[in-house]
C-alpha atoms as a PDB file:
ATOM      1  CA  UNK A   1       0.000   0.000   0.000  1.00  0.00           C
ATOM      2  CA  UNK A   2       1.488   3.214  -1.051  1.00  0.00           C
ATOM      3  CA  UNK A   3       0.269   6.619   0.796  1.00  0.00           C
ATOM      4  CA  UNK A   4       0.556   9.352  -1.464  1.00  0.00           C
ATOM      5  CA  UNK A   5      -0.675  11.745  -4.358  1.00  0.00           C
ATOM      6  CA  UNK A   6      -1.433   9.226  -7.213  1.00  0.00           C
ATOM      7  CA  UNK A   7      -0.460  12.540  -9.576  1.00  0.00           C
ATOM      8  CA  UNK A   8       2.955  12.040  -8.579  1.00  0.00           C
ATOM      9  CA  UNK A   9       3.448   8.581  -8.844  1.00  0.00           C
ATOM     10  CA  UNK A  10       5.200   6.197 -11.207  1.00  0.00           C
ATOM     11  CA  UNK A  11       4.097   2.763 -11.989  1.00  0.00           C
ATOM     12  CA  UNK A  12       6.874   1.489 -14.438  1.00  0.00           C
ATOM     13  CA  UNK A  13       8.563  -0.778 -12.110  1.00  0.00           C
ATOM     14  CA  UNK A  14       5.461  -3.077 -11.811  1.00  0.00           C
ATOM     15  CA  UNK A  15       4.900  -3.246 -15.775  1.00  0.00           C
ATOM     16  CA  UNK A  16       3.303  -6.640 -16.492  1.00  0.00           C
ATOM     17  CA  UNK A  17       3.228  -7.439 -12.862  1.00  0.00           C
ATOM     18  CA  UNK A  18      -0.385  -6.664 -12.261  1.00  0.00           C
ATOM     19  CA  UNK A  19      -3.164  -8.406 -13.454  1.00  0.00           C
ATOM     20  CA  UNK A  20      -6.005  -6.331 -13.155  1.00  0.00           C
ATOM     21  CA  UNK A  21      -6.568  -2.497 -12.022  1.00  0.00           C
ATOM     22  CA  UNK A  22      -9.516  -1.289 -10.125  1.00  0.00           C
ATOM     23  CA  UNK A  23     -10.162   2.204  -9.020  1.00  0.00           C
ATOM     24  CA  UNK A  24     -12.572   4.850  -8.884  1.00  0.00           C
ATOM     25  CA  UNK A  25     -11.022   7.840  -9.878  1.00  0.00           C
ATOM     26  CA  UNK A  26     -12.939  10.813  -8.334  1.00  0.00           C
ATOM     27  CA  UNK A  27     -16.646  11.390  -9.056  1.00  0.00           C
ATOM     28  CA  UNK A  28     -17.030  15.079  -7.791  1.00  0.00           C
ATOM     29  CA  UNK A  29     -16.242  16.455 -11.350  1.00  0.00           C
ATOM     30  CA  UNK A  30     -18.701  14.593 -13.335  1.00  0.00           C
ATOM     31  CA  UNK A  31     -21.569  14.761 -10.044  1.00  0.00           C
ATOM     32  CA  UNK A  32     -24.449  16.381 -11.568  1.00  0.00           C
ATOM     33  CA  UNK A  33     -24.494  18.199  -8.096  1.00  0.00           C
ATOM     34  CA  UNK A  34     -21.860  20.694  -7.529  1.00  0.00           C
ATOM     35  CA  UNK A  35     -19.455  22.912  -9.834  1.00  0.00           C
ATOM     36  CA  UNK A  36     -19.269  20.088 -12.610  1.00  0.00           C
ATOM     37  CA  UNK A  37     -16.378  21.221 -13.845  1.00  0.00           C
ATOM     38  CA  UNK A  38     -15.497  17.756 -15.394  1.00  0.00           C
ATOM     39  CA  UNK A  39     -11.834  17.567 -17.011  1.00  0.00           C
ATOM     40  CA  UNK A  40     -11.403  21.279 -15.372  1.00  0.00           C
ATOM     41  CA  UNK A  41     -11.522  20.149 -12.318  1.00  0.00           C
ATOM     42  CA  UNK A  42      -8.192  19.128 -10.353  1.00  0.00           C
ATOM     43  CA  UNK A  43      -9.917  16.684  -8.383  1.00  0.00           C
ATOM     44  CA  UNK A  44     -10.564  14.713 -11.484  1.00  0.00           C
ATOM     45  CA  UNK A  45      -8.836  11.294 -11.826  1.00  0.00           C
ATOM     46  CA  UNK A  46      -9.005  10.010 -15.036  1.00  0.00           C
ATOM     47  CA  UNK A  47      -5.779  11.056 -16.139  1.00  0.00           C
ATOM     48  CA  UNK A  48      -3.910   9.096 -13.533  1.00  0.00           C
ATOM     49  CA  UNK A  49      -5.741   5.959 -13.981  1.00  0.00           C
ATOM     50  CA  UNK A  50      -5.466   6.324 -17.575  1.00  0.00           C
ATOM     51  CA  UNK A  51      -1.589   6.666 -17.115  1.00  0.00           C
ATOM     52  CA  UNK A  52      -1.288   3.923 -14.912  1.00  0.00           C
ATOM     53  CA  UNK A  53      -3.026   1.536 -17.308  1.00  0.00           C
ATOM     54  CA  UNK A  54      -0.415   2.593 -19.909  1.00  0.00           C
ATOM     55  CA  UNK A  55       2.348   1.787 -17.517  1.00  0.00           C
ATOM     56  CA  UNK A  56       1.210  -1.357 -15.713  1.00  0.00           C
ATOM     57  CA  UNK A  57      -0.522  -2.851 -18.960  1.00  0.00           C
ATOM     58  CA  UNK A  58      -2.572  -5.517 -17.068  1.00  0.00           C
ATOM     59  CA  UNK A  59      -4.868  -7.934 -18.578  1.00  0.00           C
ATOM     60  CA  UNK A  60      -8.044  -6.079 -17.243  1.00  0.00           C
ATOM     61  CA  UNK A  61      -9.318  -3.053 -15.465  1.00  0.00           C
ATOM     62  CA  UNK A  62     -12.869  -1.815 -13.870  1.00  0.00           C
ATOM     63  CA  UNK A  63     -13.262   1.872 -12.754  1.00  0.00           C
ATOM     64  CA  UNK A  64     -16.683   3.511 -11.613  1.00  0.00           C
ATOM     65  CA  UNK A  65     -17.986   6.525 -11.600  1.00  0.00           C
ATOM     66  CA  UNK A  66     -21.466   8.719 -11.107  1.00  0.00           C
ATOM     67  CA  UNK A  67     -23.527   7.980 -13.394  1.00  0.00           C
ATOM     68  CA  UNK A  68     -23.668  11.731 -14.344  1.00  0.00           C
ATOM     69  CA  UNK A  69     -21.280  10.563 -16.465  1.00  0.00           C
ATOM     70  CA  UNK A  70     -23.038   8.666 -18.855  1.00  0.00           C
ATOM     71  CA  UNK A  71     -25.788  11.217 -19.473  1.00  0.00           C
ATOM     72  CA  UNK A  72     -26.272  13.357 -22.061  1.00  0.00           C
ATOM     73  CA  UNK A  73     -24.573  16.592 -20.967  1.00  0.00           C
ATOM     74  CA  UNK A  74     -21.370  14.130 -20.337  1.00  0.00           C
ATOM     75  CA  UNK A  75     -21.548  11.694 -23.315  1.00  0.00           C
ATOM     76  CA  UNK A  76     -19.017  13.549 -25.404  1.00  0.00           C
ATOM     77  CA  UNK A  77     -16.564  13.458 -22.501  1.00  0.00           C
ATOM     78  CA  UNK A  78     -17.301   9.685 -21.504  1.00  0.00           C
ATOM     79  CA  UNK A  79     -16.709   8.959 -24.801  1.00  0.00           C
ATOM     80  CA  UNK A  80     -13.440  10.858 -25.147  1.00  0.00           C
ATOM     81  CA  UNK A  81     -12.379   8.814 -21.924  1.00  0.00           C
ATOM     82  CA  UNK A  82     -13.485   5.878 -24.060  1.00  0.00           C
ATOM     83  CA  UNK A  83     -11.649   5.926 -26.557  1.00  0.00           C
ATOM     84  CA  UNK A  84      -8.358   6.739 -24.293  1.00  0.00           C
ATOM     85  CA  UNK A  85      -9.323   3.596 -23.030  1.00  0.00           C
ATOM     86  CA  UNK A  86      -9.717   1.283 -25.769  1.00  0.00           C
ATOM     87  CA  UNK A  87      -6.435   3.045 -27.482  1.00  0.00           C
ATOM     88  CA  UNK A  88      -4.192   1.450 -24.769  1.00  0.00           C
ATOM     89  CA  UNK A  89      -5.797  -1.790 -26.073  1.00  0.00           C
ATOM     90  CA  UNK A  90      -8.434  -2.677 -24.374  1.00  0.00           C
ATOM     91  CA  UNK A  91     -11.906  -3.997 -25.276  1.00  0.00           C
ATOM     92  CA  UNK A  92     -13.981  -1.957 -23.535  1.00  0.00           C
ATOM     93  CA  UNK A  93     -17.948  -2.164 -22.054  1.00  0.00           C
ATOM     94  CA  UNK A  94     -20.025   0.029 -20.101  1.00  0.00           C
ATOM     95  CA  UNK A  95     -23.269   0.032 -17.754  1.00  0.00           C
ATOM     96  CA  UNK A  96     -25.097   1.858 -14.963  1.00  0.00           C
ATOM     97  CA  UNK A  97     -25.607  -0.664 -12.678  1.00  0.00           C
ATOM     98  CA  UNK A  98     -27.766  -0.143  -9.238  1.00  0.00           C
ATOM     99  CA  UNK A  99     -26.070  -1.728  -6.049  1.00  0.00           C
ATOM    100  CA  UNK A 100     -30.120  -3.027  -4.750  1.00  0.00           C
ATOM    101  CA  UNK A 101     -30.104  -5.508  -7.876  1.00  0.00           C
ATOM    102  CA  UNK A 102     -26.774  -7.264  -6.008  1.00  0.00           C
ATOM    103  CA  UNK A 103     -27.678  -6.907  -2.574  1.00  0.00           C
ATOM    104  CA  UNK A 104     -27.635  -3.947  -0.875  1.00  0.00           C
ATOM    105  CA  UNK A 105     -30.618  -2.651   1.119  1.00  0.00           C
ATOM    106  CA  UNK A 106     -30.015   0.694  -0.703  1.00  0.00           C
ATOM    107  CA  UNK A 107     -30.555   2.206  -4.417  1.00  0.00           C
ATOM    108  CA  UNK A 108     -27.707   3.481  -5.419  1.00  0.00           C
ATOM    109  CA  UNK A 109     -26.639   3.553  -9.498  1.00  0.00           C
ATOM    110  CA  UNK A 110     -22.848   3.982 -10.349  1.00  0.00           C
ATOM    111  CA  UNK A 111     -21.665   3.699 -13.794  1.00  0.00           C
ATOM    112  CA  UNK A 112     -19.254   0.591 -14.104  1.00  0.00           C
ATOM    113  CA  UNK A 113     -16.660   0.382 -17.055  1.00  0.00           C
ATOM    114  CA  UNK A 114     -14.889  -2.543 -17.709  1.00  0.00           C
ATOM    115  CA  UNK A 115     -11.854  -3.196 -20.236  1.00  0.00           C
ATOM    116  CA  UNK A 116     -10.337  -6.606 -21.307  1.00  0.00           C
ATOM    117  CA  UNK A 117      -7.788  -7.285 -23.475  1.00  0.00           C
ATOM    118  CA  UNK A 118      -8.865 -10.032 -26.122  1.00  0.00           C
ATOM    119  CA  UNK A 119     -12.636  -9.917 -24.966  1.00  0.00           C
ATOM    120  CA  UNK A 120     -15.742  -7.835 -24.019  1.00  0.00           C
ATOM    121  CA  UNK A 121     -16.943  -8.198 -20.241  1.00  0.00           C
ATOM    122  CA  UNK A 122     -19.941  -9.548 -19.826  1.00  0.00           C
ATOM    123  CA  UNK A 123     -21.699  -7.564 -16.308  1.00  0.00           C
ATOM    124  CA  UNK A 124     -23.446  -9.598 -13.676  1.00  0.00           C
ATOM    125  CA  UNK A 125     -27.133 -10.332 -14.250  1.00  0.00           C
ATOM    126  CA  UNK A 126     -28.933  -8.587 -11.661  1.00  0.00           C
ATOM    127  CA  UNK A 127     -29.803 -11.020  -8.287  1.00  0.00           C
ATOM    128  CA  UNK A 128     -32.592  -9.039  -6.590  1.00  0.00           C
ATOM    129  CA  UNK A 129     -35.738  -7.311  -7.506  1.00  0.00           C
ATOM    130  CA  UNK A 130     -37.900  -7.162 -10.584  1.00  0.00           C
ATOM    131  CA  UNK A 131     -37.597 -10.563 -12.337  1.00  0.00           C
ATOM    132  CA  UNK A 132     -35.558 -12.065 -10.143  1.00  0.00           C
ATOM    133  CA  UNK A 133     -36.130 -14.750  -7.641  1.00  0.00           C
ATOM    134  CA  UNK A 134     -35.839 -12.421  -4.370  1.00  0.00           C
ATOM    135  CA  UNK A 135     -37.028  -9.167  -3.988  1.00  0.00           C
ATOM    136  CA  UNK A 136     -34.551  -6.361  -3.035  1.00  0.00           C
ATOM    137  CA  UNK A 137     -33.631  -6.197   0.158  1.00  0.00           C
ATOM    138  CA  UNK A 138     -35.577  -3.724   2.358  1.00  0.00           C
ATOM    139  CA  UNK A 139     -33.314  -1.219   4.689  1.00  0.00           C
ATOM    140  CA  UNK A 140     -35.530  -2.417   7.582  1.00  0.00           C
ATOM    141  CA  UNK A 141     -33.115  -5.435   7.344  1.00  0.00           C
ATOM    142  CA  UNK A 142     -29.934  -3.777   9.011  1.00  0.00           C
ATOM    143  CA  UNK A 143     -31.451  -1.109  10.413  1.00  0.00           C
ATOM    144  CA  UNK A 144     -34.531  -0.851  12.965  1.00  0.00           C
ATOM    145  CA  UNK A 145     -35.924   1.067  15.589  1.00  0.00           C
ATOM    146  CA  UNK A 146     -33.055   0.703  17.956  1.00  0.00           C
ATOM    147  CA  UNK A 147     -30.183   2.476  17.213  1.00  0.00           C
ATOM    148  CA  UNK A 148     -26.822   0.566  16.401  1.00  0.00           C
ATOM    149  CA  UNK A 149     -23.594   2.515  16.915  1.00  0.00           C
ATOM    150  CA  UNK A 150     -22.480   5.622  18.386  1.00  0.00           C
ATOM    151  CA  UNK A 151     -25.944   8.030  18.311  1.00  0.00           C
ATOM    152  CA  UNK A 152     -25.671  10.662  16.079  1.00  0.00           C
ATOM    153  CA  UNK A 153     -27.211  13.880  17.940  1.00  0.00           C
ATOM    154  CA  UNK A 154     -28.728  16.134  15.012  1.00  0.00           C
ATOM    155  CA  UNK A 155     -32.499  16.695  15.900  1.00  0.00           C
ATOM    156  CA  UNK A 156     -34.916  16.074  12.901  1.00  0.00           C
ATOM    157  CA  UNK A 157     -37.202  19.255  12.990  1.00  0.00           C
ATOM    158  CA  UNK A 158     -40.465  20.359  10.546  1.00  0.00           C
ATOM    159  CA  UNK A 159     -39.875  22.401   7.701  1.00  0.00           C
ATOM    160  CA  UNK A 160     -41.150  26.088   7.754  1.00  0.00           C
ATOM    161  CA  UNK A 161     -42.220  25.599   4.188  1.00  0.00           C
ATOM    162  CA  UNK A 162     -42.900  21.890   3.223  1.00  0.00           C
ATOM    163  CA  UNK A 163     -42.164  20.198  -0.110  1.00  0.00           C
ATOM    164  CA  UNK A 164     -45.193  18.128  -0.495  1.00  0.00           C
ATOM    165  CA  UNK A 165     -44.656  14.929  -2.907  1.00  0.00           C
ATOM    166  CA  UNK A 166     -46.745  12.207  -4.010  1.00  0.00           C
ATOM    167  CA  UNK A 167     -44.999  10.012  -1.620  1.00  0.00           C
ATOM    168  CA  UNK A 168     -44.218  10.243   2.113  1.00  0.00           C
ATOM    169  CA  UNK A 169     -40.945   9.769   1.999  1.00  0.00           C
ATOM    170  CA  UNK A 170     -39.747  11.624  -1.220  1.00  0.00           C
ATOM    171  CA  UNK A 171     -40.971  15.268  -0.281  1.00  0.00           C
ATOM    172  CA  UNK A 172     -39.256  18.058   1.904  1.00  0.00           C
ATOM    173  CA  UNK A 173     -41.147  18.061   4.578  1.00  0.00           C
ATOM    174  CA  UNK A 174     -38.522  17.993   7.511  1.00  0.00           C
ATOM    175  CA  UNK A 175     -35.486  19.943   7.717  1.00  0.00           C
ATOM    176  CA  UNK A 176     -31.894  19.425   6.619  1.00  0.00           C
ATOM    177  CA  UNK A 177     -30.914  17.372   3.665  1.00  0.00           C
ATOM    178  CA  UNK A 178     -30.869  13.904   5.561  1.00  0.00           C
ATOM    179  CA  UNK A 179     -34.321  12.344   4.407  1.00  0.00           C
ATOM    180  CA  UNK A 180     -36.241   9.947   6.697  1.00  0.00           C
ATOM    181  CA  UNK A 181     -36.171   6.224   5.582  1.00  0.00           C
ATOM    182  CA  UNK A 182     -38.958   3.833   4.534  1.00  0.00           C
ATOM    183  CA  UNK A 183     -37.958   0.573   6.466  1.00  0.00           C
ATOM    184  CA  UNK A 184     -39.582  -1.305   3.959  1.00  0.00           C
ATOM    185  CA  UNK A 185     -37.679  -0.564   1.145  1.00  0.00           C
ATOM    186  CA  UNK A 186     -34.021   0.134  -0.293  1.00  0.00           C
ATOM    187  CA  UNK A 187     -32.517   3.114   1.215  1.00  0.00           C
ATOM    188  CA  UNK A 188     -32.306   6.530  -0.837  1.00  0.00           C
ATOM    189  CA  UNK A 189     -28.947   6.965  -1.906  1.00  0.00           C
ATOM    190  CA  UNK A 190     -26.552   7.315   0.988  1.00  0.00           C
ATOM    191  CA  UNK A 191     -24.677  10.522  -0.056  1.00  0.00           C
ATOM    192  CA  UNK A 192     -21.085  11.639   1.003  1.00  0.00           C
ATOM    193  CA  UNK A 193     -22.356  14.854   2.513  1.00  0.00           C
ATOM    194  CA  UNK A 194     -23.856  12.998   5.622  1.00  0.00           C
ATOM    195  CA  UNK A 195     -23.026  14.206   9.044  1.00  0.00           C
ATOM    196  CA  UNK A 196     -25.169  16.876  10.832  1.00  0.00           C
ATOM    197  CA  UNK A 197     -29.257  17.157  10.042  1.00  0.00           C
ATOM    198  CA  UNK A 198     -27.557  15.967   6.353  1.00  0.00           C
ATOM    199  CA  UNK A 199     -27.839  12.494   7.732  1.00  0.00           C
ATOM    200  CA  UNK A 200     -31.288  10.319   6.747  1.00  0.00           C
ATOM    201  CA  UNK A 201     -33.234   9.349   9.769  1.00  0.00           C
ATOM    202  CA  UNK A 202     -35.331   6.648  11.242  1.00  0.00           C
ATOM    203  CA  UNK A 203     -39.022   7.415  12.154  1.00  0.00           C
ATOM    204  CA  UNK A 204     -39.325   5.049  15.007  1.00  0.00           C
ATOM    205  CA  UNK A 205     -43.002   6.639  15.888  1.00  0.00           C
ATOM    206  CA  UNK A 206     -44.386   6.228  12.857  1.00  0.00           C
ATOM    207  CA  UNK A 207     -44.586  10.247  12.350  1.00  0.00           C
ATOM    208  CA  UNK A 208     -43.905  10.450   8.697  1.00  0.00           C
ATOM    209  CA  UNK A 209     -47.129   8.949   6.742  1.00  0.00           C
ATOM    210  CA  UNK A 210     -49.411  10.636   9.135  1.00  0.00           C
ATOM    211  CA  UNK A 211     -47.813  13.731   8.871  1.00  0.00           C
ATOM    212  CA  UNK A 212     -47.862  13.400   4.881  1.00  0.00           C
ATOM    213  CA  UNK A 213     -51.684  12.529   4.998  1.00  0.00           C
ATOM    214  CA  UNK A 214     -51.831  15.644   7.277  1.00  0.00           C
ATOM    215  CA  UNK A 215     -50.357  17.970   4.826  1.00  0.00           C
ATOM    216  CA  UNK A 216     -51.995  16.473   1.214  1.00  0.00           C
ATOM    217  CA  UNK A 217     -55.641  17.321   3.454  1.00  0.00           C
ATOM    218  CA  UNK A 218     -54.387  20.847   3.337  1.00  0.00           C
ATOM    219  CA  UNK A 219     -53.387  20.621   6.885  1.00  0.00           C
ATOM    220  CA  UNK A 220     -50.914  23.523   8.479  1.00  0.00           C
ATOM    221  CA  UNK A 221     -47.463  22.562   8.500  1.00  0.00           C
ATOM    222  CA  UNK A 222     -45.958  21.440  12.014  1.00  0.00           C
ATOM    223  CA  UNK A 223     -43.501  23.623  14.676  1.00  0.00           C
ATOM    224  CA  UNK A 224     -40.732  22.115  16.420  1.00  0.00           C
ATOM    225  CA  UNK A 225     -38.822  18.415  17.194  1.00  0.00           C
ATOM    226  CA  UNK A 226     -39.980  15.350  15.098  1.00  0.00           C
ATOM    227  CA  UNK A 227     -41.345  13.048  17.905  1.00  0.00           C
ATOM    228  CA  UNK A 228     -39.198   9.248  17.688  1.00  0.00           C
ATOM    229  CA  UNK A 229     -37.037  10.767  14.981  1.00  0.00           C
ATOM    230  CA  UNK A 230     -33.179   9.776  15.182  1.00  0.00           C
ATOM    231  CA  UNK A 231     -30.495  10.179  12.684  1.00  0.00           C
ATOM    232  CA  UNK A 232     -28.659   6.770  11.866  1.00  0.00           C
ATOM    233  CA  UNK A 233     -25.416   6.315  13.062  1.00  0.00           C
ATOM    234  CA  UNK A 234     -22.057   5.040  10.860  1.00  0.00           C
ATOM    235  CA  UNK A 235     -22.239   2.213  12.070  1.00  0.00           C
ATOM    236  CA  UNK A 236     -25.629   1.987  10.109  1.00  0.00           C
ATOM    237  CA  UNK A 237     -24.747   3.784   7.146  1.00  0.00           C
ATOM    238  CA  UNK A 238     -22.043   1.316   6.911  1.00  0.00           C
ATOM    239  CA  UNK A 239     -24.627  -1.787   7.028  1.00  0.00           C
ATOM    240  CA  UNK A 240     -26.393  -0.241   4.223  1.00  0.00           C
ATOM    241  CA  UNK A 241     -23.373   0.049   2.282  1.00  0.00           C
ATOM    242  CA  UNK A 242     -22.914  -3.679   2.730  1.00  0.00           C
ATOM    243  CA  UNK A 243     -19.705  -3.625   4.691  1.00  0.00           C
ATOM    244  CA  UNK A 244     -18.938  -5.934   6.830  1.00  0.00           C
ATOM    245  CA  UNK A 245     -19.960  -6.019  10.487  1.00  0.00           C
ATOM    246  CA  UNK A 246     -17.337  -4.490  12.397  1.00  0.00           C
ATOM    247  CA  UNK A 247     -15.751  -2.524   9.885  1.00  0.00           C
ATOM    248  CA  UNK A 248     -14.167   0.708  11.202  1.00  0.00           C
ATOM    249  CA  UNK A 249     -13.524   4.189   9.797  1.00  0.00           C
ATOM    250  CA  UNK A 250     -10.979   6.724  10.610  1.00  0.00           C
ATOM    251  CA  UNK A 251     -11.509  10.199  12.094  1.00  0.00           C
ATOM    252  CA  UNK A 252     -14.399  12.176  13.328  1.00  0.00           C
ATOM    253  CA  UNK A 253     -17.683  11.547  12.802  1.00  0.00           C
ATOM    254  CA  UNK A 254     -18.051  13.608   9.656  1.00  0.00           C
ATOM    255  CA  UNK A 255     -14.620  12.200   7.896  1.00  0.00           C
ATOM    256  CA  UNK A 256     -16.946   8.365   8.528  1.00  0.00           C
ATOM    257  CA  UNK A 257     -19.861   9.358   6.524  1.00  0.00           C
ATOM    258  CA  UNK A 258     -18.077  10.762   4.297  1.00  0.00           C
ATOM    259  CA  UNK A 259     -16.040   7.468   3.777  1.00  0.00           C
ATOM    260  CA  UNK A 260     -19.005   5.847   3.613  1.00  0.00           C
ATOM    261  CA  UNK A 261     -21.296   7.670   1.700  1.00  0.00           C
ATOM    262  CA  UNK A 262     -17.994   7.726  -1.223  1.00  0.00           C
ATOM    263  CA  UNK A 263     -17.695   3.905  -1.277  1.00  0.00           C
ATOM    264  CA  UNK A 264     -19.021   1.447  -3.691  1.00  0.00           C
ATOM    265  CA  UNK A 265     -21.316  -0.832  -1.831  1.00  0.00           C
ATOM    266  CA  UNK A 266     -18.954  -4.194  -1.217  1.00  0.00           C
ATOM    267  CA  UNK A 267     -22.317  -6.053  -2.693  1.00  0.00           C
ATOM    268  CA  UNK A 268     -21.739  -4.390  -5.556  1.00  0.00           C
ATOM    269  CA  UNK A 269     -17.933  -4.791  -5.820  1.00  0.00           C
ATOM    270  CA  UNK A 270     -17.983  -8.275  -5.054  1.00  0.00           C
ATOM    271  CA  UNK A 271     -20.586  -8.828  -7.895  1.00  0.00           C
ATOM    272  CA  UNK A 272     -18.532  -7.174 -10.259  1.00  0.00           C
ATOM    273  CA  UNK A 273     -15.144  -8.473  -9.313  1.00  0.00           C
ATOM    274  CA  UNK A 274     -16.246 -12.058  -9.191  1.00  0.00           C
ATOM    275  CA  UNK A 275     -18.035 -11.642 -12.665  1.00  0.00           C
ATOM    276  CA  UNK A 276     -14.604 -10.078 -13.803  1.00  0.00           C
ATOM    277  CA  UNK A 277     -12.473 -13.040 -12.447  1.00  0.00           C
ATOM    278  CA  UNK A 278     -14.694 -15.673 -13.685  1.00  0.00           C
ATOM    279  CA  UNK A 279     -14.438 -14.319 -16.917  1.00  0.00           C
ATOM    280  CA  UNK A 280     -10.615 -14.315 -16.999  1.00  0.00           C
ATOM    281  CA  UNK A 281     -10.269 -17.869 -15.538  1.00  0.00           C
ATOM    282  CA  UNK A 282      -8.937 -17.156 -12.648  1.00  0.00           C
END
């Protein structure tokens, strides 16, 4: 393991000693939240992982991204990072892939792109949901009532000025950005910007469909503390990630959801990875 600036580093001493490269190089560029400054950016990591492909020439990579990056006001630029790609000889396939079909009691869609020298990767069929034999995997099934973890404090309050949706838990009805959860489904999205009244929260009195009903009637929005309202903890966050019990995360509180809410769900890796080493024979 090397600590450093992956700028500034040189991978010639390991040519033809690696077999496969994996990396994510970093998504904030091409996030359609944010400055989206794409190549502009200097947080953007595509040239480094493009230049260590060129110096390690392995067999086969994978590299994800946001999936920003495969719509419309990104294709040109995918595509230019494409065609880098399949110039250092690589066979190269793409796909938005959504970590629920594979496991994880959470939505969450990150563009895959795979590259193998004398063959196109063939992605994992999806294992849960629609069509398949088991249904995804509701959040209800890591995290409950009863907190788990070290308790995050943030209070869930009312809005002043609620966002009514069709659905109780898809409006802006409370404040912060941390929605609440609906046990009995995937997770929204677990976003990097958790921490604070950012982080999604458990109704553990049942508050959020009656309050929804309350407002659609034409009801007066609500003052004050969400009753039975708690943020999750990282310890949660982390179970709807998929990683493994026990798992630990450096740094404050903050630093941990942010570490978490940046990862690729190990469900989702694992799926991937295995699908990747099957194909080569390994």
């Amino acid at each position: 393991m090397l600590h450093g600036d992956v700028a500034e580093m040189r991978f010639a001493s390991w040519r033809r000693q690696v077999d496969v490269v994996v990396g994510g190089p970093p998504c904030q560029p091409w996030s359609s939240g944010g400055k989206r400054l794409g190549a502009r950016d200097t947080r953007d990591g595509w040239p480094a992982f493009l230049r260590a492909l060129d110096a390690l020439r392995p067999a086969a990579f994978l590299a994800e991204n946001v999936p920003g990056l495969a719509a419309r006001p990104r294709r040109d630029e995918l595509g230019a990072i494409l065609m880098q790609l399949a110039g250092l000889g690589f066979r190269i396939a793409t796909d938005v892939l959504d970590a629920a079909d594979y496991g994880a009691p959470q939505r969450r869609r990150r563009l895959v792109v795979a590259g193998v020298r004398d063959r196109e990767f063939r992605f994992p069929a999806p294992v849960f949901g629609t069509g398949c034999a088991r249904p995804w995997r509701a959040a209800g099934e890591v995290v409950s009532a009863q907190a788990v973890g070290t308790p995050n404090p943030s209070v869930v309050t009312y809005a002043r000025h609620p966002d009514l949706r069709p659905g109780p838990y898809d409006g802006h009805v409370f404040n912060g950005g941390g929605r609440p959860i609906d046990l009995t489904r995937p997770a929204p999205t677990l976003l990097a910007s958790m921490g604070g009244n950012k982080t999604p929260w458990v109704d553990t009195a049942g508050v959020v469909p009656a309050y929804h009903a309350h407002l659609a009637s034409g009801g007066a929005p609500q003052r004050g503390t969400v009753p039975g309202a708690r943020r999750i903890t990282v310890e949660e966050a982390a179970r709807l990630q998929t990683f493994p019990p026990g798992t630990s995360f450096a740094g404050r509180g903050s630093s941990a959801y942010r570490q978490v809410g940046n990862a690729v769900p190990p469900a989702l890796a694992r799926a991937v990875g295995e699908a990747l080493l099957a194909q080569l024979g390994a």
